[in-house]
PDB file of N, CA and C in Angstrom:
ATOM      1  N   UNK A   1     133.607 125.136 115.955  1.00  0.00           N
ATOM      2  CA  UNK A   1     134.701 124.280 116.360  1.00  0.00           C
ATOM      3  C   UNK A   1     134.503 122.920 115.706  1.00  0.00           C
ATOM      4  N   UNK A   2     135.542 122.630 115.218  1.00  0.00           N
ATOM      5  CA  UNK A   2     135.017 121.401 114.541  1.00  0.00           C
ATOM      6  C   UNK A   2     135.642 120.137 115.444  1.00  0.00           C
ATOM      7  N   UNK A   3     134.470 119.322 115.729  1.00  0.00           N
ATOM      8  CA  UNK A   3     134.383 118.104 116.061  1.00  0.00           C
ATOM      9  C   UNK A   3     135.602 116.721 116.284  1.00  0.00           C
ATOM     10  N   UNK A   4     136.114 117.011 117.678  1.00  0.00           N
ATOM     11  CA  UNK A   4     137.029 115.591 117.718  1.00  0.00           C
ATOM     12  C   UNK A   4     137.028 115.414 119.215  1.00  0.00           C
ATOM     13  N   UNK A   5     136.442 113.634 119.029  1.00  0.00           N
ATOM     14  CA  UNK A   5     136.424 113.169 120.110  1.00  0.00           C
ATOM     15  C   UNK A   5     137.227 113.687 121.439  1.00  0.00           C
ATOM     16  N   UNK A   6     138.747 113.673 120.906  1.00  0.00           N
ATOM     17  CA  UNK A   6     139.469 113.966 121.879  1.00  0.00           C
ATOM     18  C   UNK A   6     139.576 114.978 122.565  1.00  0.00           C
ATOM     19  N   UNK A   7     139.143 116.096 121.840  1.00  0.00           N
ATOM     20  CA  UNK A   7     138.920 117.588 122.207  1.00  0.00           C
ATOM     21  C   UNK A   7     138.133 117.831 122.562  1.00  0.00           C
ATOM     22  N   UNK A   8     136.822 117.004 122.560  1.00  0.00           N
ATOM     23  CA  UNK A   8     135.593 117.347 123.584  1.00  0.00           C
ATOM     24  C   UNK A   8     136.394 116.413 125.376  1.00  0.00           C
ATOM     25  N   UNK A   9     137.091 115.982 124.782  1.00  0.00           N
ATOM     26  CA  UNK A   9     137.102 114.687 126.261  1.00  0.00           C
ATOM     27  C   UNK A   9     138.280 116.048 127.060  1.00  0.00           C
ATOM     28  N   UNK A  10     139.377 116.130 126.544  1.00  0.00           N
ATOM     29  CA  UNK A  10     139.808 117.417 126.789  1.00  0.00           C
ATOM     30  C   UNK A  10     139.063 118.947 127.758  1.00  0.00           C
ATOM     31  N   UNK A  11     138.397 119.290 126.647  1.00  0.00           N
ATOM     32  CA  UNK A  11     137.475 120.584 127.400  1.00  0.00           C
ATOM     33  C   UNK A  11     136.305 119.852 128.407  1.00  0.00           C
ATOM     34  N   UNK A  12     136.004 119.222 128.358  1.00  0.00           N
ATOM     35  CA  UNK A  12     135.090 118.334 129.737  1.00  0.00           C
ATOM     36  C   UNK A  12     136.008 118.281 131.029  1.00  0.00           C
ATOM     37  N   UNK A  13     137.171 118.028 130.775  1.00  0.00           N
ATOM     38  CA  UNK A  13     138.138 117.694 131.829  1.00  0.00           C
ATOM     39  C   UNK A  13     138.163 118.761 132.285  1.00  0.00           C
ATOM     40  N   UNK A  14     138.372 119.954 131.818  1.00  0.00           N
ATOM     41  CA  UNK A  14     138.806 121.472 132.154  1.00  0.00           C
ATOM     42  C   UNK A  14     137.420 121.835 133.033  1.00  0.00           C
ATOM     43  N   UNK A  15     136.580 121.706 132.433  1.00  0.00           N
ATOM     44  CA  UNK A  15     135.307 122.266 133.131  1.00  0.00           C
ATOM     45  C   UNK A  15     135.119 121.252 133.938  1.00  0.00           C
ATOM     46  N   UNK A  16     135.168 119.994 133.983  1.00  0.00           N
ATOM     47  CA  UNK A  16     134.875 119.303 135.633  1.00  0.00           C
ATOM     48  C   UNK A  16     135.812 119.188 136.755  1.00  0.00           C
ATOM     49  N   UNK A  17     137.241 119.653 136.198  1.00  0.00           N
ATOM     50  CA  UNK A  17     138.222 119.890 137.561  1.00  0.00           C
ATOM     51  C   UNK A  17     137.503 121.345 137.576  1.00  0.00           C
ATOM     52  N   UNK A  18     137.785 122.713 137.189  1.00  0.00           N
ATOM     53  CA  UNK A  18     137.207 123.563 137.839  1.00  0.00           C
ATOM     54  C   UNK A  18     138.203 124.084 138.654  1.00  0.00           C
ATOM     55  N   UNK A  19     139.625 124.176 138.632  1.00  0.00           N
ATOM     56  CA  UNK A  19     140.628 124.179 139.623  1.00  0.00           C
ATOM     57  C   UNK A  19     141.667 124.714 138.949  1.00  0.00           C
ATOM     58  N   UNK A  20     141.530 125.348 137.774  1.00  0.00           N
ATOM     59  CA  UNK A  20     142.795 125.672 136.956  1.00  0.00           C
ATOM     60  C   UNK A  20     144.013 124.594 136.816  1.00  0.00           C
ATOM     61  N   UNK A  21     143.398 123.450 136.279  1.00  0.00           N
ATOM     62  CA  UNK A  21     144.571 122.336 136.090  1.00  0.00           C
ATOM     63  C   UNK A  21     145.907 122.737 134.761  1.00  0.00           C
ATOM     64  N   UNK A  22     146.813 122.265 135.156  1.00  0.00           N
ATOM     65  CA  UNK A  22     147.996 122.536 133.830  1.00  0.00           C
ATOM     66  C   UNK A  22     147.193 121.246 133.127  1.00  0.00           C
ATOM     67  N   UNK A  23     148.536 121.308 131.886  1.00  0.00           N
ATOM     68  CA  UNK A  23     148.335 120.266 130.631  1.00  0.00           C
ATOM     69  C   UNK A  23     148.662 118.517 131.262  1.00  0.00           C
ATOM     70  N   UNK A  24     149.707 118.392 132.328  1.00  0.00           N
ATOM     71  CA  UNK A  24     149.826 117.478 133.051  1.00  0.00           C
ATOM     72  C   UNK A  24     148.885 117.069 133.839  1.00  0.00           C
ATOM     73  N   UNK A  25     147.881 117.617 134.393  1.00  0.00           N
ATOM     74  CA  UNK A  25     147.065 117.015 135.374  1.00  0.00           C
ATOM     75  C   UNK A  25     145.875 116.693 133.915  1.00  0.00           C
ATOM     76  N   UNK A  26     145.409 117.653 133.527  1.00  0.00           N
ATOM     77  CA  UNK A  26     144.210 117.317 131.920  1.00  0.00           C
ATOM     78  C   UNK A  26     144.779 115.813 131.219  1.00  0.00           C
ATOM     79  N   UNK A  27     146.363 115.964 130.607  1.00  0.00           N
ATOM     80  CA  UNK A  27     146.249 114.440 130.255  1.00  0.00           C
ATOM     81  C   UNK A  27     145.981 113.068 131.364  1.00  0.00           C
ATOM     82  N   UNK A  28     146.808 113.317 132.200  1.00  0.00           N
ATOM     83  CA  UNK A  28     146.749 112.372 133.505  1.00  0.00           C
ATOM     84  C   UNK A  28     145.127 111.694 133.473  1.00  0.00           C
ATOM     85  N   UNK A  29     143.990 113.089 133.536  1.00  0.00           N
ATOM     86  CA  UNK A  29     142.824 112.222 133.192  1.00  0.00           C
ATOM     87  C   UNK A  29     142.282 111.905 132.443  1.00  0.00           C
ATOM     88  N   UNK A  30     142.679 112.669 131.155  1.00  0.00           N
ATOM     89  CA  UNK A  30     141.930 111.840 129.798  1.00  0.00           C
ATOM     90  C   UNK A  30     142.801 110.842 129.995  1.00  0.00           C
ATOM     91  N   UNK A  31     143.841 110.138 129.818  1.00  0.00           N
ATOM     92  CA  UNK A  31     144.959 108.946 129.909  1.00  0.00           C
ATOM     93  C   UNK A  31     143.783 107.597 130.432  1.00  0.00           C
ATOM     94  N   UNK A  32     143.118 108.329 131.816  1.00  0.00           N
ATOM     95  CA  UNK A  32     141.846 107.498 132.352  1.00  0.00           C
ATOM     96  C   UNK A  32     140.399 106.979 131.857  1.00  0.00           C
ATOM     97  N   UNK A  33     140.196 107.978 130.905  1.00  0.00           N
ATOM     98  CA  UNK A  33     139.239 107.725 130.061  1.00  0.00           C
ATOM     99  C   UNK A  33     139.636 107.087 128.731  1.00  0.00           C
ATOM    100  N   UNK A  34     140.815 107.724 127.824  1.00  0.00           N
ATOM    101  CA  UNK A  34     140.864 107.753 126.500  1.00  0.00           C
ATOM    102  C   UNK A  34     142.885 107.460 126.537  1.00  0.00           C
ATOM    103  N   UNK A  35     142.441 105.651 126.632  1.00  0.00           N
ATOM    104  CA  UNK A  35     144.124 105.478 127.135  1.00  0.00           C
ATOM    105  C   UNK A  35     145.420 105.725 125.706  1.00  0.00           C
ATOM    106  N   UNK A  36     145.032 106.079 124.348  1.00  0.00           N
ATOM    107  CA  UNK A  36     145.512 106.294 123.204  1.00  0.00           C
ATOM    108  C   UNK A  36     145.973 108.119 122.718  1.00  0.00           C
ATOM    109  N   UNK A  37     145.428 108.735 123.758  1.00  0.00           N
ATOM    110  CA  UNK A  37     145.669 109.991 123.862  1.00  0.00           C
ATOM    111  C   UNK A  37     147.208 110.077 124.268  1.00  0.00           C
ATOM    112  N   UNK A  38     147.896 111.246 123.400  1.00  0.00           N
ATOM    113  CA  UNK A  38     148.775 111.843 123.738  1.00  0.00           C
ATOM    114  C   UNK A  38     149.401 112.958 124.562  1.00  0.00           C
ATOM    115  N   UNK A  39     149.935 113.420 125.213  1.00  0.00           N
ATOM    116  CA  UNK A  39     149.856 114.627 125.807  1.00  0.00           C
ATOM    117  C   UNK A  39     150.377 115.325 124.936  1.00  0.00           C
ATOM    118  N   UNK A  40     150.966 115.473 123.577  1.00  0.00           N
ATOM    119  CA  UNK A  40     150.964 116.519 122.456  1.00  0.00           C
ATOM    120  C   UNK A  40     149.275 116.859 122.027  1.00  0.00           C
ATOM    121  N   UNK A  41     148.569 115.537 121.757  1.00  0.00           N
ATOM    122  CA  UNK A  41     147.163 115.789 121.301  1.00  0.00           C
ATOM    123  C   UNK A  41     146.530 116.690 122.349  1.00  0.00           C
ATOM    124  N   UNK A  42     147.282 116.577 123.905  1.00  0.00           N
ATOM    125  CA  UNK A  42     146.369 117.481 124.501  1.00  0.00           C
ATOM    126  C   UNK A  42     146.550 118.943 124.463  1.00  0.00           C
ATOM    127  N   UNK A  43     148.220 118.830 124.329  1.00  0.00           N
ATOM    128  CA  UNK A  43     148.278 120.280 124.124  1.00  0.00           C
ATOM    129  C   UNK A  43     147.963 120.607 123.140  1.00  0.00           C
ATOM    130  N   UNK A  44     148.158 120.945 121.753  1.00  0.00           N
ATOM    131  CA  UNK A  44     147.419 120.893 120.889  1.00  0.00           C
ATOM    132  C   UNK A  44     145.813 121.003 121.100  1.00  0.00           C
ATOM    133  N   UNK A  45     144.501 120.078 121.436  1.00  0.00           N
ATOM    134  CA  UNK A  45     143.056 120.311 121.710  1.00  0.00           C
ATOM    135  C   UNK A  45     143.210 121.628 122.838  1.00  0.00           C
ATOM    136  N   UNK A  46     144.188 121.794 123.758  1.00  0.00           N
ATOM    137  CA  UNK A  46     144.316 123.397 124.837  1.00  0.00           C
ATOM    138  C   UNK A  46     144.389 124.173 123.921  1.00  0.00           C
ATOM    139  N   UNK A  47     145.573 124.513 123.331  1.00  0.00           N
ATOM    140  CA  UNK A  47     145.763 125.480 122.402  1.00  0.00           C
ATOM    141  C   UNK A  47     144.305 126.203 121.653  1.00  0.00           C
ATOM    142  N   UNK A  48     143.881 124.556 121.023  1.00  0.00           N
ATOM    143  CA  UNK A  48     142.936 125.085 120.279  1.00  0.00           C
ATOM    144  C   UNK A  48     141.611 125.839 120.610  1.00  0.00           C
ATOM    145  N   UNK A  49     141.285 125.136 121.997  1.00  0.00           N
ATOM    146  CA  UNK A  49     140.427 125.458 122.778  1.00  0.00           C
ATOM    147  C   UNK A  49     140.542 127.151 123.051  1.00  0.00           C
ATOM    148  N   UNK A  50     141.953 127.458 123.290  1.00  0.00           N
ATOM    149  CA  UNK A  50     141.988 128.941 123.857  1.00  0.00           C
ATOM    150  C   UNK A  50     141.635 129.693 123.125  1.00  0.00           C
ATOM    151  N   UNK A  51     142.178 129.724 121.623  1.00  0.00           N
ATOM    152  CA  UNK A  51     142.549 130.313 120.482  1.00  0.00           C
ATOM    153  C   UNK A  51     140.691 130.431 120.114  1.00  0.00           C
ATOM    154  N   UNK A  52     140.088 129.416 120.291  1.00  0.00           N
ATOM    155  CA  UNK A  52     138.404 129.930 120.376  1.00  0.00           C
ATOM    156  C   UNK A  52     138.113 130.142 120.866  1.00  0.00           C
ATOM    157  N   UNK A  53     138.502 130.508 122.499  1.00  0.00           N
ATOM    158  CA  UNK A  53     137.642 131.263 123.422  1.00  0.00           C
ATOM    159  C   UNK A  53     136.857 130.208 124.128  1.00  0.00           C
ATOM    160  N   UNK A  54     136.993 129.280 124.379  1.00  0.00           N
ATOM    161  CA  UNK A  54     136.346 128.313 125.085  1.00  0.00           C
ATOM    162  C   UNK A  54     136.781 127.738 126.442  1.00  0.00           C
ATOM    163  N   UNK A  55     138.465 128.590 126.539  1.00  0.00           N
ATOM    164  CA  UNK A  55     138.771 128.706 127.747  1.00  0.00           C
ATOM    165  C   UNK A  55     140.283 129.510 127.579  1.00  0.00           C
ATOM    166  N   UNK A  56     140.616 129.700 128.871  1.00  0.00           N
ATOM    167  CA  UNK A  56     141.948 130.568 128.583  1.00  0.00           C
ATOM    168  C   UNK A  56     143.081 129.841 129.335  1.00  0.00           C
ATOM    169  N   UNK A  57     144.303 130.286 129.124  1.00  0.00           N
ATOM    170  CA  UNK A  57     145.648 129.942 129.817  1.00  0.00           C
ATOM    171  C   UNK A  57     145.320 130.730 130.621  1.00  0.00           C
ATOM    172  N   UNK A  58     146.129 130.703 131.888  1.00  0.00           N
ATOM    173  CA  UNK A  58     146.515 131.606 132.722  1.00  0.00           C
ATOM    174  C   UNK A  58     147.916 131.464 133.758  1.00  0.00           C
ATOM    175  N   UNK A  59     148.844 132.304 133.732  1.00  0.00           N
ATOM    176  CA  UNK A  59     149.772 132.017 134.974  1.00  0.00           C
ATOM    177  C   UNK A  59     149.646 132.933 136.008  1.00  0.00           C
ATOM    178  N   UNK A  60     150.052 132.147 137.260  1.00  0.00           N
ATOM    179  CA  UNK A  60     149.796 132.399 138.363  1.00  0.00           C
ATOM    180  C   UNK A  60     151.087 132.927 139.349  1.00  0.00           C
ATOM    181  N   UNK A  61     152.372 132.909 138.666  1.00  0.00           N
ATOM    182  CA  UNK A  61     153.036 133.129 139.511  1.00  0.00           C
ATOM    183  C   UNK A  61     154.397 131.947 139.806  1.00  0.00           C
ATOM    184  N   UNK A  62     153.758 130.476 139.242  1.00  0.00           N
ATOM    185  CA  UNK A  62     154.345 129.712 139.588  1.00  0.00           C
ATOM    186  C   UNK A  62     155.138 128.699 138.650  1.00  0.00           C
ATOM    187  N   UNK A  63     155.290 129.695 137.601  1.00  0.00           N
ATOM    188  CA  UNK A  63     155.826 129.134 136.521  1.00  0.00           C
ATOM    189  C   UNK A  63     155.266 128.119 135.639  1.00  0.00           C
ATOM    190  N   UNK A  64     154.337 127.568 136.104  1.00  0.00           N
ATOM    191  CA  UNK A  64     152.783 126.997 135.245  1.00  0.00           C
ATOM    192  C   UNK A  64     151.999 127.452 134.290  1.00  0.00           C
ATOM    193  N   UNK A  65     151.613 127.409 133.406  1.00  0.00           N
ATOM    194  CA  UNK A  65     150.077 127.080 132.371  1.00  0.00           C
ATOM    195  C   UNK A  65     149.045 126.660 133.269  1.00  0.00           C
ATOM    196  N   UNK A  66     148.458 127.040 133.299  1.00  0.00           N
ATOM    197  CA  UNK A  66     146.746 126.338 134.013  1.00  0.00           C
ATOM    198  C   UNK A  66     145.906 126.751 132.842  1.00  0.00           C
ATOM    199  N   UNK A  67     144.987 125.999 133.002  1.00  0.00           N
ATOM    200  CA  UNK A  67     143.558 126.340 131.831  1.00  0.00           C
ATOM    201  C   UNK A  67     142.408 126.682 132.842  1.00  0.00           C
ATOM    202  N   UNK A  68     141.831 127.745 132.782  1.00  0.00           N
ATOM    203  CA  UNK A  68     140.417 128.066 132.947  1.00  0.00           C
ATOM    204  C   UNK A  68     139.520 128.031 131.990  1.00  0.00           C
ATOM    205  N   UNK A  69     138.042 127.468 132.446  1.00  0.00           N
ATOM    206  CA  UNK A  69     137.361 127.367 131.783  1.00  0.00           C
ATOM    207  C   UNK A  69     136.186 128.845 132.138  1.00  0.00           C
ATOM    208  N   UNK A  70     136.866 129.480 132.729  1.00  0.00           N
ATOM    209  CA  UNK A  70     135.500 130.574 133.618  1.00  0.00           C
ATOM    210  C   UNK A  70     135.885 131.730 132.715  1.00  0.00           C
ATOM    211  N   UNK A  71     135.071 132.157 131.687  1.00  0.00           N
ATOM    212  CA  UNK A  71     135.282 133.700 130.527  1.00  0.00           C
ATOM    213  C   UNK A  71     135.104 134.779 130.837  1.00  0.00           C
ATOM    214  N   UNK A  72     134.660 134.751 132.118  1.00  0.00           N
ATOM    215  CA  UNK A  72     133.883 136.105 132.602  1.00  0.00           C
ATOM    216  C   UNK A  72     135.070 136.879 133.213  1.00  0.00           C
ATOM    217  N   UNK A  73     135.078 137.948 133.130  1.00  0.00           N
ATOM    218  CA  UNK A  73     136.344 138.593 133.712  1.00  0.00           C
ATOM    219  C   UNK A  73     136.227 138.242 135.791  1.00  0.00           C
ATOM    220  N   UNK A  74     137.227 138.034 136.055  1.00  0.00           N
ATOM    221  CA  UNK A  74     137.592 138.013 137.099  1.00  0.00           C
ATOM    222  C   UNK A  74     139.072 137.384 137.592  1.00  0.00           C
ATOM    223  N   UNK A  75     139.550 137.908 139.115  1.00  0.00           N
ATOM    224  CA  UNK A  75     140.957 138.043 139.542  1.00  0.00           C
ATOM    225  C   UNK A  75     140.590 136.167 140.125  1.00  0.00           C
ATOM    226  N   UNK A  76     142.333 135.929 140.264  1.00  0.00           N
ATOM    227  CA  UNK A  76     142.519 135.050 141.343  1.00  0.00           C
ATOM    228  C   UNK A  76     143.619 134.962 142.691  1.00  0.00           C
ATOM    229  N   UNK A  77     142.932 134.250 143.696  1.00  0.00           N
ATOM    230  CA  UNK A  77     143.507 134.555 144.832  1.00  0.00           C
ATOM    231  C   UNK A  77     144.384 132.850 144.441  1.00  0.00           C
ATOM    232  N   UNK A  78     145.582 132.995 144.855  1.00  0.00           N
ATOM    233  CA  UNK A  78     146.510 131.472 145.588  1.00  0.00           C
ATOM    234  C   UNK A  78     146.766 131.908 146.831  1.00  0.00           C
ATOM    235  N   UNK A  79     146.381 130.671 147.474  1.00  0.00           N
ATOM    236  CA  UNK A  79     146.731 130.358 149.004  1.00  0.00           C
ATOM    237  C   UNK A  79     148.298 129.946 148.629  1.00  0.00           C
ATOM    238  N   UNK A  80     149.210 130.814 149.701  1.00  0.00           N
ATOM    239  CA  UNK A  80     150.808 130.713 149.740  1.00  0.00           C
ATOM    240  C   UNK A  80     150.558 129.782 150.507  1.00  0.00           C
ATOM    241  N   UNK A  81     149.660 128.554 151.254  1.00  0.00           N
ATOM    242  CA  UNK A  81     150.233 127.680 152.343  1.00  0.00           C
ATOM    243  C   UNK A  81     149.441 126.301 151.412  1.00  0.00           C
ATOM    244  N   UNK A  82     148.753 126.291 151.307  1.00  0.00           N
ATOM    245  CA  UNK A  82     148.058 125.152 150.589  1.00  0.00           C
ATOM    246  C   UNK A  82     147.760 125.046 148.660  1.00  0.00           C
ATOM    247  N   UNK A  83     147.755 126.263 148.335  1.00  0.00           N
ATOM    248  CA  UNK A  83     148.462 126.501 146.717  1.00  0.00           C
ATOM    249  C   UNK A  83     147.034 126.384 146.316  1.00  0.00           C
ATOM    250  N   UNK A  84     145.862 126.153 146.993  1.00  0.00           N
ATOM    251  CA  UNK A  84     144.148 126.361 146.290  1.00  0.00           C
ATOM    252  C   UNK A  84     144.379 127.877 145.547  1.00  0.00           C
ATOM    253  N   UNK A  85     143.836 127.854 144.574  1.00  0.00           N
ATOM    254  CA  UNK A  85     143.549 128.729 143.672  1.00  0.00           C
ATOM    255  C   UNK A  85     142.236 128.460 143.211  1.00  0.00           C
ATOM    256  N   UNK A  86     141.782 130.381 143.796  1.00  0.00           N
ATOM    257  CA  UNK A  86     140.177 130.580 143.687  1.00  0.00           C
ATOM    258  C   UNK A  86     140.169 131.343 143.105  1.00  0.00           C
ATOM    259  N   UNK A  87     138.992 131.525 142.273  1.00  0.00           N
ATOM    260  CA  UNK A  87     138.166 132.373 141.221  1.00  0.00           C
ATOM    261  C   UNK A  87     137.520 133.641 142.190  1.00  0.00           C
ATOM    262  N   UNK A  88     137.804 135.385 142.025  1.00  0.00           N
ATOM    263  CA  UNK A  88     137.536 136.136 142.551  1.00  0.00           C
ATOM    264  C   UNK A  88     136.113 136.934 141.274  1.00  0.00           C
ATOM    265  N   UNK A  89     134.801 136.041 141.847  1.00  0.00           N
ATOM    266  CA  UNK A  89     134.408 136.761 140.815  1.00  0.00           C
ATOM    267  C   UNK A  89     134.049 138.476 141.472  1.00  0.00           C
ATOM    268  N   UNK A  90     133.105 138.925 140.308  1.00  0.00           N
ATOM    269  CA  UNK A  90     132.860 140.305 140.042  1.00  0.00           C
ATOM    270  C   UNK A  90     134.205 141.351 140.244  1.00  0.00           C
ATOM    271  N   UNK A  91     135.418 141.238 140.174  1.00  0.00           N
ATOM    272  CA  UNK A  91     136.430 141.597 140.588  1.00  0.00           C
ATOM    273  C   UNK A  91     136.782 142.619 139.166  1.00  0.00           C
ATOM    274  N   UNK A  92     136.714 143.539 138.636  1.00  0.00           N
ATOM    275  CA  UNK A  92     137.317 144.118 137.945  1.00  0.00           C
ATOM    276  C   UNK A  92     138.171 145.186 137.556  1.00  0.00           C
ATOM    277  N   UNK A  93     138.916 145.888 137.193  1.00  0.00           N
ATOM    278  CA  UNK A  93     139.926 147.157 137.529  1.00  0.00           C
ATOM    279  C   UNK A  93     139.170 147.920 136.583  1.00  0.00           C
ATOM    280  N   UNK A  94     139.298 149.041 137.670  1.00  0.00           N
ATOM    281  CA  UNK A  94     138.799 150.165 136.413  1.00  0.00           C
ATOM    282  C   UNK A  94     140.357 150.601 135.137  1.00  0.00           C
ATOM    283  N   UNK A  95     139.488 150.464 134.020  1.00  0.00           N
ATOM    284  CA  UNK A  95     140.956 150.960 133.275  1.00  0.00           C
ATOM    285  C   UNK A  95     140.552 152.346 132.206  1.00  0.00           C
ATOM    286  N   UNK A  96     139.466 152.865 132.824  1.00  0.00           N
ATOM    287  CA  UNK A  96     139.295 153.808 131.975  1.00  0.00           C
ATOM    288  C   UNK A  96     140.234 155.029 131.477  1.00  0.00           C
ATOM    289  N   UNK A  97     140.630 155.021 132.632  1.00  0.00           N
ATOM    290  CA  UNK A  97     142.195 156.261 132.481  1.00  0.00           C
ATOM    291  C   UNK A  97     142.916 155.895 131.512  1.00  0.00           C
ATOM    292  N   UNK A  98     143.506 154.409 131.900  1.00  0.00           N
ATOM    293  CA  UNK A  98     144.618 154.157 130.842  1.00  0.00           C
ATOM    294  C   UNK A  98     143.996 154.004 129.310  1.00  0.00           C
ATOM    295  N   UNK A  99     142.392 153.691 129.048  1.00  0.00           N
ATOM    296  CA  UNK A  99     142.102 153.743 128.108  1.00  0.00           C
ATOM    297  C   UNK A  99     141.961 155.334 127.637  1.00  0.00           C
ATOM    298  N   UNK A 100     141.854 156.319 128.362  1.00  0.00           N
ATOM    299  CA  UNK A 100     141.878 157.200 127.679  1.00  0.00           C
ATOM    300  C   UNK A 100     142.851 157.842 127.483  1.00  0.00           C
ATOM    301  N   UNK A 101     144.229 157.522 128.091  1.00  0.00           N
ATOM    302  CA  UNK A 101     145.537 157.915 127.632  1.00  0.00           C
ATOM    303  C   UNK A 101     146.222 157.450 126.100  1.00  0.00           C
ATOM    304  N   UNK A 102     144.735 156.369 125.902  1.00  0.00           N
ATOM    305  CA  UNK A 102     145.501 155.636 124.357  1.00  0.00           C
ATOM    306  C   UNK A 102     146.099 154.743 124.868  1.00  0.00           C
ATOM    307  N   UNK A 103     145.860 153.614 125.899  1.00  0.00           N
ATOM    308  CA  UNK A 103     146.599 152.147 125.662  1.00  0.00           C
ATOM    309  C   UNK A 103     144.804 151.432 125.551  1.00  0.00           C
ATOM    310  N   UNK A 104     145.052 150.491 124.131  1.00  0.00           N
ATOM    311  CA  UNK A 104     144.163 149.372 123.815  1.00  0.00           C
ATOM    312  C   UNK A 104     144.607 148.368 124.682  1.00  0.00           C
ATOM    313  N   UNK A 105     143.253 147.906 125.797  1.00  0.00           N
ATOM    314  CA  UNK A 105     143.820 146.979 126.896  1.00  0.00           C
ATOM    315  C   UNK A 105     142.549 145.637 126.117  1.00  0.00           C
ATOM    316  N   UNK A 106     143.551 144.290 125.839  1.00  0.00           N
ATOM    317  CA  UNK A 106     142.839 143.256 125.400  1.00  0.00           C
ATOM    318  C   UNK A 106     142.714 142.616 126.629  1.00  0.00           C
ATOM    319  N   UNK A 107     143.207 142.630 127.569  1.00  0.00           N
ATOM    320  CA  UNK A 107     143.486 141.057 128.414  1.00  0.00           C
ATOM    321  C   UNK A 107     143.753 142.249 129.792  1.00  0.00           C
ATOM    322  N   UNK A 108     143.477 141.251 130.943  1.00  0.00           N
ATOM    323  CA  UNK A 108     143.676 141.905 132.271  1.00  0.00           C
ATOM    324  C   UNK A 108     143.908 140.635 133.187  1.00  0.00           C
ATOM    325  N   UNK A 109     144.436 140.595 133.949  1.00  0.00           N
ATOM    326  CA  UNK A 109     145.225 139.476 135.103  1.00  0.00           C
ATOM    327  C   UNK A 109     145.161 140.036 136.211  1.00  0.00           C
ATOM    328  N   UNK A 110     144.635 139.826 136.982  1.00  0.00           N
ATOM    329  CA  UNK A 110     145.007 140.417 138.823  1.00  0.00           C
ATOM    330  C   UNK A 110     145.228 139.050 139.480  1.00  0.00           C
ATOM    331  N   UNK A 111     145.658 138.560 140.118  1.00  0.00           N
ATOM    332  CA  UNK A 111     146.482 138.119 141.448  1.00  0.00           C
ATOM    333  C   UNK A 111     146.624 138.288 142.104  1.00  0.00           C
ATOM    334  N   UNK A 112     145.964 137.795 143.421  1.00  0.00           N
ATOM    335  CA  UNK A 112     146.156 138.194 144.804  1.00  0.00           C
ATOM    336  C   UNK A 112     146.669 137.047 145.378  1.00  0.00           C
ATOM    337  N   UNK A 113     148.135 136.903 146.004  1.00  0.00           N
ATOM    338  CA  UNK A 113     148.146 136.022 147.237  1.00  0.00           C
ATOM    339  C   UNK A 113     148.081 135.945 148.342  1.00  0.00           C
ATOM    340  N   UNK A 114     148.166 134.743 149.222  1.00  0.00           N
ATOM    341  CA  UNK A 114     147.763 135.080 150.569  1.00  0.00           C
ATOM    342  C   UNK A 114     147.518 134.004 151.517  1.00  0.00           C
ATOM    343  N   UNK A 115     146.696 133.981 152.740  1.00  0.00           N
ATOM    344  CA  UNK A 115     146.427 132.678 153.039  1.00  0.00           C
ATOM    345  C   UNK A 115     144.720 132.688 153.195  1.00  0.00           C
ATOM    346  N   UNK A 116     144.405 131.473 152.896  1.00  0.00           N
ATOM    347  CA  UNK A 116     142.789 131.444 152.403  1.00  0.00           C
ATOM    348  C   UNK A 116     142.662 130.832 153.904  1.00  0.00           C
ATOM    349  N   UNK A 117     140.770 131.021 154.350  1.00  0.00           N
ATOM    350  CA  UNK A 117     140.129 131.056 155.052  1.00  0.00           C
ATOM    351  C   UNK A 117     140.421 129.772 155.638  1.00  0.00           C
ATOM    352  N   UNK A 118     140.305 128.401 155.116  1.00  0.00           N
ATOM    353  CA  UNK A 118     141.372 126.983 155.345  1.00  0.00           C
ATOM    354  C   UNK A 118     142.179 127.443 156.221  1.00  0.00           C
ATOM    355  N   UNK A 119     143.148 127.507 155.407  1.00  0.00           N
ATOM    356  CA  UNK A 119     144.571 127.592 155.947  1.00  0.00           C
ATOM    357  C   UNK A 119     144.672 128.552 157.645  1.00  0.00           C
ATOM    358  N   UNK A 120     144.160 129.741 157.356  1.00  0.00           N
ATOM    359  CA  UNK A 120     144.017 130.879 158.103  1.00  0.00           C
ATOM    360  C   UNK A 120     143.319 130.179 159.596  1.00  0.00           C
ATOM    361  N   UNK A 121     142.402 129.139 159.854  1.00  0.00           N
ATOM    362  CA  UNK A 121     141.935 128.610 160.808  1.00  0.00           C
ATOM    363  C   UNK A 121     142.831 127.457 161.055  1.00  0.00           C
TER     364      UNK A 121
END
């Protein structure tokens, strides 16, 4: 990956919210650190970021982009009352069937909603 300030300040943001932020909440805080940043430059450093594997898009349902920074396969739960969105690790689907029917599966998404343990008390 080649080297720009802004794109490290970028992927830092992603990995210290930890919360699946969109491109609006990521500039909002580089804006705090790095007040010459654009929110094109950010989309753009996302993009680029994904496209290497250093984190992924994901939608949830809510007509949003969020960025994760977590590579490891796993589902996520949204709370329908408070909108927290959690990381379900070790969570995986078996897809061996469909792989052996002949579909090449690159990518997998599960989604669960609901109301989280919070909310639920």
């Amino acid at each position: 990956m080649r080297h720009s300030k802004k794109r490290e300040l970028v992927k830092e943001i992603v990995v210290e919210l930890g919360n699946h932020p969109t491109a609006d909440v990521i500039y909002e805080r580089a804006r705090l650190k790095e007040k010459n940043i654009s929110l094109g430059t950010v989309y753009r450093d996302l993009n680029f970021l994904v496209k290497s594997n250093v984190c992924h898009s994901v939608t949830l349902g809510d007509g949003l982009i969020r960025f994760d920074n977590n590579m490891l396969p796993h589902a996520h739960f949204v709370c329908t009352v408070c909108g927290e969105i959690t990381d379900i690790k070790n969570y995986h689907l078996d897809t061996t069937e469909l792989e052996n029917e002949g579909y090449n599966i690159i990518n997998e998404s599960t989604i669960f909603k609901g109301v989280c343990p919070k909310c639920k008390n």
